[in-house]
C-alpha atoms as a PDB file:
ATOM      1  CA  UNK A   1     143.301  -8.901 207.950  1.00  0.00           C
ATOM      2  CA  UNK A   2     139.986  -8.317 210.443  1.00  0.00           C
ATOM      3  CA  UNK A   3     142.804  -8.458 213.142  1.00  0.00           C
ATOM      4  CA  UNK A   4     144.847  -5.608 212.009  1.00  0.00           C
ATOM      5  CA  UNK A   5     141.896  -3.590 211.905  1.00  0.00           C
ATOM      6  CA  UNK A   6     140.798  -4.931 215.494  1.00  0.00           C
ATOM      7  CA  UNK A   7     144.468  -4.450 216.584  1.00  0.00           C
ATOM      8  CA  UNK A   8     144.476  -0.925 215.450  1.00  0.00           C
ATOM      9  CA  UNK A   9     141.403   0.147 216.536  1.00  0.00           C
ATOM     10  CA  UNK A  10     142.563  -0.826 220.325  1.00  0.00           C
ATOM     11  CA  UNK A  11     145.742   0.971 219.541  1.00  0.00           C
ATOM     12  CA  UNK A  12     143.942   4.390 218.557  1.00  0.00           C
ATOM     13  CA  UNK A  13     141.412   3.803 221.561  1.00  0.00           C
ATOM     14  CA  UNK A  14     144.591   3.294 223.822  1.00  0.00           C
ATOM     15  CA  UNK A  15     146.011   6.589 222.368  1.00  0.00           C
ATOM     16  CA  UNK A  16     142.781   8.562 222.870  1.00  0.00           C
ATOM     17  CA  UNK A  17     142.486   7.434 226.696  1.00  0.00           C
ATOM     18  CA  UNK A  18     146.051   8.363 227.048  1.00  0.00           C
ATOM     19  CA  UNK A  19     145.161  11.601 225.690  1.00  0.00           C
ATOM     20  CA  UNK A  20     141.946  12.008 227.632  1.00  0.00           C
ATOM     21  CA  UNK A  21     143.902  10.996 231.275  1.00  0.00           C
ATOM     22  CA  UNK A  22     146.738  13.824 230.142  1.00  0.00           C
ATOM     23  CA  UNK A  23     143.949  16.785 229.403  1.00  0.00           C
ATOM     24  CA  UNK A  24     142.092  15.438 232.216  1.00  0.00           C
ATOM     25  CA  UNK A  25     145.125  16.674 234.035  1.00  0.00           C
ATOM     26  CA  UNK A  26     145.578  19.626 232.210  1.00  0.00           C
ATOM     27  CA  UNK A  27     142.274  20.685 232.801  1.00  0.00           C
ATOM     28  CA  UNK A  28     142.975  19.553 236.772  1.00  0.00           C
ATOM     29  CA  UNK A  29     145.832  22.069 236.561  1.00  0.00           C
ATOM     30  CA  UNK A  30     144.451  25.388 235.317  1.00  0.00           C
ATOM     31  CA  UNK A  31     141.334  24.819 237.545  1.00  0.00           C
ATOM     32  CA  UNK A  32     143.623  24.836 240.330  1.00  0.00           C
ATOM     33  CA  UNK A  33     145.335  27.784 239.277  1.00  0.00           C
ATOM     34  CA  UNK A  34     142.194  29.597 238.332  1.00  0.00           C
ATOM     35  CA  UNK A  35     140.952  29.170 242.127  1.00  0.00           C
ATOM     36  CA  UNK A  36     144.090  30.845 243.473  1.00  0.00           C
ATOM     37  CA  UNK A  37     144.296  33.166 240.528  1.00  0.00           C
ATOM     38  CA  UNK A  38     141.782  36.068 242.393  1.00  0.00           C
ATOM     39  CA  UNK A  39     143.822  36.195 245.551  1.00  0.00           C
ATOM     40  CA  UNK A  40     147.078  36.244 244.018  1.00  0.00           C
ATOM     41  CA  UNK A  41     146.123  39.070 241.291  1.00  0.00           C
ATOM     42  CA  UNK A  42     145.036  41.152 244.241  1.00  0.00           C
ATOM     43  CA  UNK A  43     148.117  40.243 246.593  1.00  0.00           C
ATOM     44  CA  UNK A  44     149.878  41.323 243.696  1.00  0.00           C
ATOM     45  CA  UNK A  45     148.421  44.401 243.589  1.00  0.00           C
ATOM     46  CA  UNK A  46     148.051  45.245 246.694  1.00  0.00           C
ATOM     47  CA  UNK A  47     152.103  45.404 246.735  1.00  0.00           C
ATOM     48  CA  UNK A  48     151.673  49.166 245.319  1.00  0.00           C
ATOM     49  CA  UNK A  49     150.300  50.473 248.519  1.00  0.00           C
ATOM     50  CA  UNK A  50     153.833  51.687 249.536  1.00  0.00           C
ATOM     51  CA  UNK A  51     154.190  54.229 251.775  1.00  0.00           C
ATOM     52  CA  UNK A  52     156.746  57.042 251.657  1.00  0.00           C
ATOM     53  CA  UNK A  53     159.195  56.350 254.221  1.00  0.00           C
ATOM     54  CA  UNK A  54     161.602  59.221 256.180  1.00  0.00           C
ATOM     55  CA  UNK A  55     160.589  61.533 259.156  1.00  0.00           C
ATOM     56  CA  UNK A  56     157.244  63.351 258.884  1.00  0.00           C
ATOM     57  CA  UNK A  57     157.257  66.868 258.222  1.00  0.00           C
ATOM     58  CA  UNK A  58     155.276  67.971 261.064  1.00  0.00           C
ATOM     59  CA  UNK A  59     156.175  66.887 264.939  1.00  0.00           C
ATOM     60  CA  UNK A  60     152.851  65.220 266.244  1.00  0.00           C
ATOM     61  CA  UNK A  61     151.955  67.611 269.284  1.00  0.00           C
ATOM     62  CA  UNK A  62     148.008  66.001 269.681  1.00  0.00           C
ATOM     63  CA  UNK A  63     146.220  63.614 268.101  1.00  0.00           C
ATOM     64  CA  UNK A  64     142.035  62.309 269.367  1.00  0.00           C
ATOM     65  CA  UNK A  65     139.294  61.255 267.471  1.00  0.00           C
ATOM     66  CA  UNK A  66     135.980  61.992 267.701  1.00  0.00           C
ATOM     67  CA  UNK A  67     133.283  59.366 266.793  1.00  0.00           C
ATOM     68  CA  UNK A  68     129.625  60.979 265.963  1.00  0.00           C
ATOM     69  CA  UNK A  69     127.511  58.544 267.276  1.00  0.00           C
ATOM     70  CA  UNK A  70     126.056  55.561 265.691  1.00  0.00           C
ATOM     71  CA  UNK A  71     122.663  56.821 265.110  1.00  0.00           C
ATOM     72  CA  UNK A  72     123.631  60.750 264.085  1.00  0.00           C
ATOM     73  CA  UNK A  73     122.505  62.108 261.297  1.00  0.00           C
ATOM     74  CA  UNK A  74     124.458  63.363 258.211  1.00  0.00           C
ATOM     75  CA  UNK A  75     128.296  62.788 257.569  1.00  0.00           C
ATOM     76  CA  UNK A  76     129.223  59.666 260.135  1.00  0.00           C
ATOM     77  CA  UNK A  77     132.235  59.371 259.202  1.00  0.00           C
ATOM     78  CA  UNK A  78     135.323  58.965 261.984  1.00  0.00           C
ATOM     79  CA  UNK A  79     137.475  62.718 262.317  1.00  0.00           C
ATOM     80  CA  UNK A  80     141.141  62.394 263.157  1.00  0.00           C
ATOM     81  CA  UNK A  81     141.907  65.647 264.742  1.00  0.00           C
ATOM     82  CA  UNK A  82     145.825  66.678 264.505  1.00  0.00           C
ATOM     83  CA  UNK A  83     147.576  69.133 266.110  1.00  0.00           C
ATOM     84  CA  UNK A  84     151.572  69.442 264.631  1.00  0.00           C
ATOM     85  CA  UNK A  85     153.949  71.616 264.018  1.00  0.00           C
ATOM     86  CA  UNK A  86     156.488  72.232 261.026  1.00  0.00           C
ATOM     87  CA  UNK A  87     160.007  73.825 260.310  1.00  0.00           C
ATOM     88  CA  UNK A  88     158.093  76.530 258.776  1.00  0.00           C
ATOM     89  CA  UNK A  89     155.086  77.883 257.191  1.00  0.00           C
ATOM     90  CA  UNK A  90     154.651  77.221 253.392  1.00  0.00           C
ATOM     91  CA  UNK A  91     152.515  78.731 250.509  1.00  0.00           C
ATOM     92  CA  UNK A  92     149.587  77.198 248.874  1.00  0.00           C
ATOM     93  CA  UNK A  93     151.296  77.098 245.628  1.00  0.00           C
ATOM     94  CA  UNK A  94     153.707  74.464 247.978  1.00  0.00           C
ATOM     95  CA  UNK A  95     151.150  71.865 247.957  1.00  0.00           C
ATOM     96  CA  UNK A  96     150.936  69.452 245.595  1.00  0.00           C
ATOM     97  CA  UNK A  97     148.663  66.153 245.862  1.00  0.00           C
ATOM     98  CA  UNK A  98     147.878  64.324 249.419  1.00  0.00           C
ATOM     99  CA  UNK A  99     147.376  61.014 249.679  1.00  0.00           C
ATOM    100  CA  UNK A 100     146.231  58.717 252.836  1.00  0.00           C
ATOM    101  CA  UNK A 101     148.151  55.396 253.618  1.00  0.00           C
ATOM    102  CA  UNK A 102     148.146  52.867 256.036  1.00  0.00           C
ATOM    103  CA  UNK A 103     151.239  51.382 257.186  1.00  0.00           C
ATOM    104  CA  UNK A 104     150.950  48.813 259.350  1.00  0.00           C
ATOM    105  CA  UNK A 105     151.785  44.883 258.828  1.00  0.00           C
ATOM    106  CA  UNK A 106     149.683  44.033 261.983  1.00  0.00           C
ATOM    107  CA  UNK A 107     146.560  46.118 261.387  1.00  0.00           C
ATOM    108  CA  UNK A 108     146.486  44.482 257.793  1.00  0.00           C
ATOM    109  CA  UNK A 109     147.106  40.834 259.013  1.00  0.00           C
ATOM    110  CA  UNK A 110     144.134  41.747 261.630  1.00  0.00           C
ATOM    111  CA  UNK A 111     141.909  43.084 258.887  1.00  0.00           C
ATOM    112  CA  UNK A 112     142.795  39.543 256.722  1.00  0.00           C
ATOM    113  CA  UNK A 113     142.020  37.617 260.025  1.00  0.00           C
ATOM    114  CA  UNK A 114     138.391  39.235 260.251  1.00  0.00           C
ATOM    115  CA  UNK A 115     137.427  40.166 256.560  1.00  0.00           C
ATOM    116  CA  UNK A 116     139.413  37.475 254.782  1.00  0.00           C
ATOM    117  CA  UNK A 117     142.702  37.735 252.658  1.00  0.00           C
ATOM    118  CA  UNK A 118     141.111  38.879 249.443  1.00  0.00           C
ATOM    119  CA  UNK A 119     139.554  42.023 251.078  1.00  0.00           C
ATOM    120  CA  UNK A 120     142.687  42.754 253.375  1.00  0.00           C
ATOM    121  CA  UNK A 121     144.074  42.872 249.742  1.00  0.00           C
ATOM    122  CA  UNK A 122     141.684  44.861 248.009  1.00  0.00           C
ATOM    123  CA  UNK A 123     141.705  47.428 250.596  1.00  0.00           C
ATOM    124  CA  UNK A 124     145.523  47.659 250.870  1.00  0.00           C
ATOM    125  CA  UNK A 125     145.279  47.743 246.825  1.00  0.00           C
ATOM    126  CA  UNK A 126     143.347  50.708 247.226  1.00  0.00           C
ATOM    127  CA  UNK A 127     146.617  53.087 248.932  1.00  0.00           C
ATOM    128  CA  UNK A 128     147.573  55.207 248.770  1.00  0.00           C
ATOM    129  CA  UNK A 129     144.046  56.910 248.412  1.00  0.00           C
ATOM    130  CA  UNK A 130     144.180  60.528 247.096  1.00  0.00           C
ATOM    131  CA  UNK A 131     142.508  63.083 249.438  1.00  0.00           C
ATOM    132  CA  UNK A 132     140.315  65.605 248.120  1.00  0.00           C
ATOM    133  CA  UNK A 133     140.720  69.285 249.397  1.00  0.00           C
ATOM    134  CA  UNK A 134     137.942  69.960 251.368  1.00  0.00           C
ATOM    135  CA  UNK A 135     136.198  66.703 251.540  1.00  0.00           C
ATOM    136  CA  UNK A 136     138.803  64.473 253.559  1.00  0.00           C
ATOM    137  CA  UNK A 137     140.592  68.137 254.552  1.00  0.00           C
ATOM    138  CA  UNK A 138     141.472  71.329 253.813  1.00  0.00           C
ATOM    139  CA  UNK A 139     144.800  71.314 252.505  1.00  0.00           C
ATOM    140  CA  UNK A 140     145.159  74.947 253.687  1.00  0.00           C
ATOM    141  CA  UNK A 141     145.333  73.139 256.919  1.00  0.00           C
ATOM    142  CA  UNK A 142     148.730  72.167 256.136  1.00  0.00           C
ATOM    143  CA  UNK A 143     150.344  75.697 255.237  1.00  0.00           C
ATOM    144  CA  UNK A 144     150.921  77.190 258.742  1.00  0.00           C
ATOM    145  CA  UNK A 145     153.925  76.576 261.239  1.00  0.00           C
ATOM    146  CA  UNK A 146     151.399  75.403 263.982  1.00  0.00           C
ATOM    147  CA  UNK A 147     148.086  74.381 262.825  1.00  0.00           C
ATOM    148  CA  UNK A 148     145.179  71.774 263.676  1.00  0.00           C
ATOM    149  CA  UNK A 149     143.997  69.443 260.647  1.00  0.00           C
ATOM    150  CA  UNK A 150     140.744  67.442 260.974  1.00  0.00           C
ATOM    151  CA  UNK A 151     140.495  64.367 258.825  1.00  0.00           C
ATOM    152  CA  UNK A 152     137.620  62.478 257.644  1.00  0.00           C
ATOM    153  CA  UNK A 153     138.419  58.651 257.606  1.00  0.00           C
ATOM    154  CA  UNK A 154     136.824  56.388 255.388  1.00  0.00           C
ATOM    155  CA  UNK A 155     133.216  55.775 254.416  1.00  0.00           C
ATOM    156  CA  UNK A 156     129.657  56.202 256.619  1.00  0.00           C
ATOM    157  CA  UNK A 157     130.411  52.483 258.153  1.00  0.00           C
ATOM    158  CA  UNK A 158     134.328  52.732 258.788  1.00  0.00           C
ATOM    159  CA  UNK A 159     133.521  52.903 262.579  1.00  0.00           C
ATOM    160  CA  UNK A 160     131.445  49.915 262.421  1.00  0.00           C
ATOM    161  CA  UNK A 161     133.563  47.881 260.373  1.00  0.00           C
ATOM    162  CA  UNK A 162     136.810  49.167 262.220  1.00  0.00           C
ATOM    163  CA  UNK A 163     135.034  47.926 265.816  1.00  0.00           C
ATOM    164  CA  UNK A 164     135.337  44.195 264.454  1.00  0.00           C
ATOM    165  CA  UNK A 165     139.130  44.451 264.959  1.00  0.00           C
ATOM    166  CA  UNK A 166     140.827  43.782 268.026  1.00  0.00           C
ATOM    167  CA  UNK A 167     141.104  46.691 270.551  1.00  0.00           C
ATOM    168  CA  UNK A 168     144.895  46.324 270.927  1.00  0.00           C
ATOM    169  CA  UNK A 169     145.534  46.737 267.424  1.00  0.00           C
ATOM    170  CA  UNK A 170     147.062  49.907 265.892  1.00  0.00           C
ATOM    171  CA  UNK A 171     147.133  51.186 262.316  1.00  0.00           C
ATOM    172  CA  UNK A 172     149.827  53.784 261.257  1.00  0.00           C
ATOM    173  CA  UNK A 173     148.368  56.565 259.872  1.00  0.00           C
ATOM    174  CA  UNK A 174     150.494  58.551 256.815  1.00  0.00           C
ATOM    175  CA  UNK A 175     149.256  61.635 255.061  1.00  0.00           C
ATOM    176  CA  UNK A 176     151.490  61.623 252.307  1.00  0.00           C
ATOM    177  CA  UNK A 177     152.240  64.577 250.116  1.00  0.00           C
ATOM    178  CA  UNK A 178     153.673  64.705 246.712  1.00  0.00           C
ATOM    179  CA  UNK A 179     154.958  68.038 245.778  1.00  0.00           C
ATOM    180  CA  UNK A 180     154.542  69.642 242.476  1.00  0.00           C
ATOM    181  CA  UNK A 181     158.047  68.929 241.197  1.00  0.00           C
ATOM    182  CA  UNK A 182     157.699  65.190 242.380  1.00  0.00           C
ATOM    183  CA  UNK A 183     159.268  64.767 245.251  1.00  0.00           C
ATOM    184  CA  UNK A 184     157.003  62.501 248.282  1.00  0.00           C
ATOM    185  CA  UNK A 185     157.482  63.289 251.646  1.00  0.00           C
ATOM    186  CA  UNK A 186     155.576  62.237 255.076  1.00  0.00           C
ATOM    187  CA  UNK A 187     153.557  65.170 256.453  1.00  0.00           C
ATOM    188  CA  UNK A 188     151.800  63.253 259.146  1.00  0.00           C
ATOM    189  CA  UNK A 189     152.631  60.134 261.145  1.00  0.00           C
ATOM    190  CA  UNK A 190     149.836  58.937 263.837  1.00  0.00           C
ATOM    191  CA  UNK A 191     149.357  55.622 265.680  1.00  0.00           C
ATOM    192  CA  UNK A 192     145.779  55.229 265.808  1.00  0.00           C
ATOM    193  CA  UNK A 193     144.903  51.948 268.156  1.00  0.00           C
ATOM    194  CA  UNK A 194     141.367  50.472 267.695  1.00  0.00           C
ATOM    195  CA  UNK A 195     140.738  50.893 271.509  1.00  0.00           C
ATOM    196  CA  UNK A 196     140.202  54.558 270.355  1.00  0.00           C
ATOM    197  CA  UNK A 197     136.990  54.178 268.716  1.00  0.00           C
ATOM    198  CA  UNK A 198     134.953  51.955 271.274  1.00  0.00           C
END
């Protein structure tokens, strides 16, 4: 009879091993997946930065940009001065919302190769970013047949952080407009190679 007991005993210590080694496992598993789980959210994502495809409104006449220098005062940021031209002229009430995107596969594998994958993501996550009327541009900019728009790129350290990439790479440059009854178009298309802002 004390056998039995011994014999089952084993057998229930036997089962709970068995069960330890398999959660053991388990656990293994959604560690794993809980590492990789960050970096594929934000791959994921960063999948809705699609840009509006189709020929820009406005044929690129002149494009330059003009760096403020490191130690000036006040608003730092990059300007990408445009000169274009459209079809023809529109009305304010034309406009709807502009956004800024960045469409390039080998700017963004650049960016992942000096800031790291999850920040190439989050910043790619982050496009198409919405441009406010008269802090990124006027929007009025955009009405005549012929104009000049100035845009104000990214934050006080863009430059700086931009300079870590490699001269010969080139980010494509969309100002993207969707118009009040929906429909997106391209209004601007620039190359803009990192050489530019040594």
């Amino acid at each position: 009879d004390g056998n039995w007991w011994r014999r089952k005993a084993v057998a229930l210590n036997v089962v709970w091993l068995l069960r330890d080694i398999l959660g053991l496992l388990v656990a293994i598993v959604v560690a794993s997946s809980l590492y990789r789980l960050p970096p594929l959210l934000l791959d994921i994502w960063a999948q809705r930065a699609r840009p509006v495809r189709g020929e820009p409104r406005f044929r690129l006449v002149r494009a330059a940009v003009m760096l403020p220098s490191l130690d000036a005062e006040g608003d730092r940021r990059p300007v990408l001065c445009i000169q274009a031209k459209q079809p023809e002229a529109r009305q304010l009430g034309d406009i709807g919302t502009l956004h800024l995107n960045v469409a390039s596969k080998l700017f963004w594998d650049e960016v992942a190769h000096v800031f790291g994958g999850m920040l190439a993501s989050l910043g790619r996550g982050l496009l198409p970013y919405e441009l406010t009327d008269g802090k990124q541009m006027s929007f009025e900019d955009t009405l005549p047949q012929s104009t000049s728009v100035e845009l104000r790129i990214g934050g006080r350290e863009m430059r700086a952080r931009l300079l870590q990439l490699r001269p010969d790479v080139a980010a494509c440059v969309q100002i993207e407009h969707r118009c009040p009854n929906g429909a997106e178009e391209v209004l601007f298309r620039v190359p803009l190679q990192m050489a530019l802002l040594q």
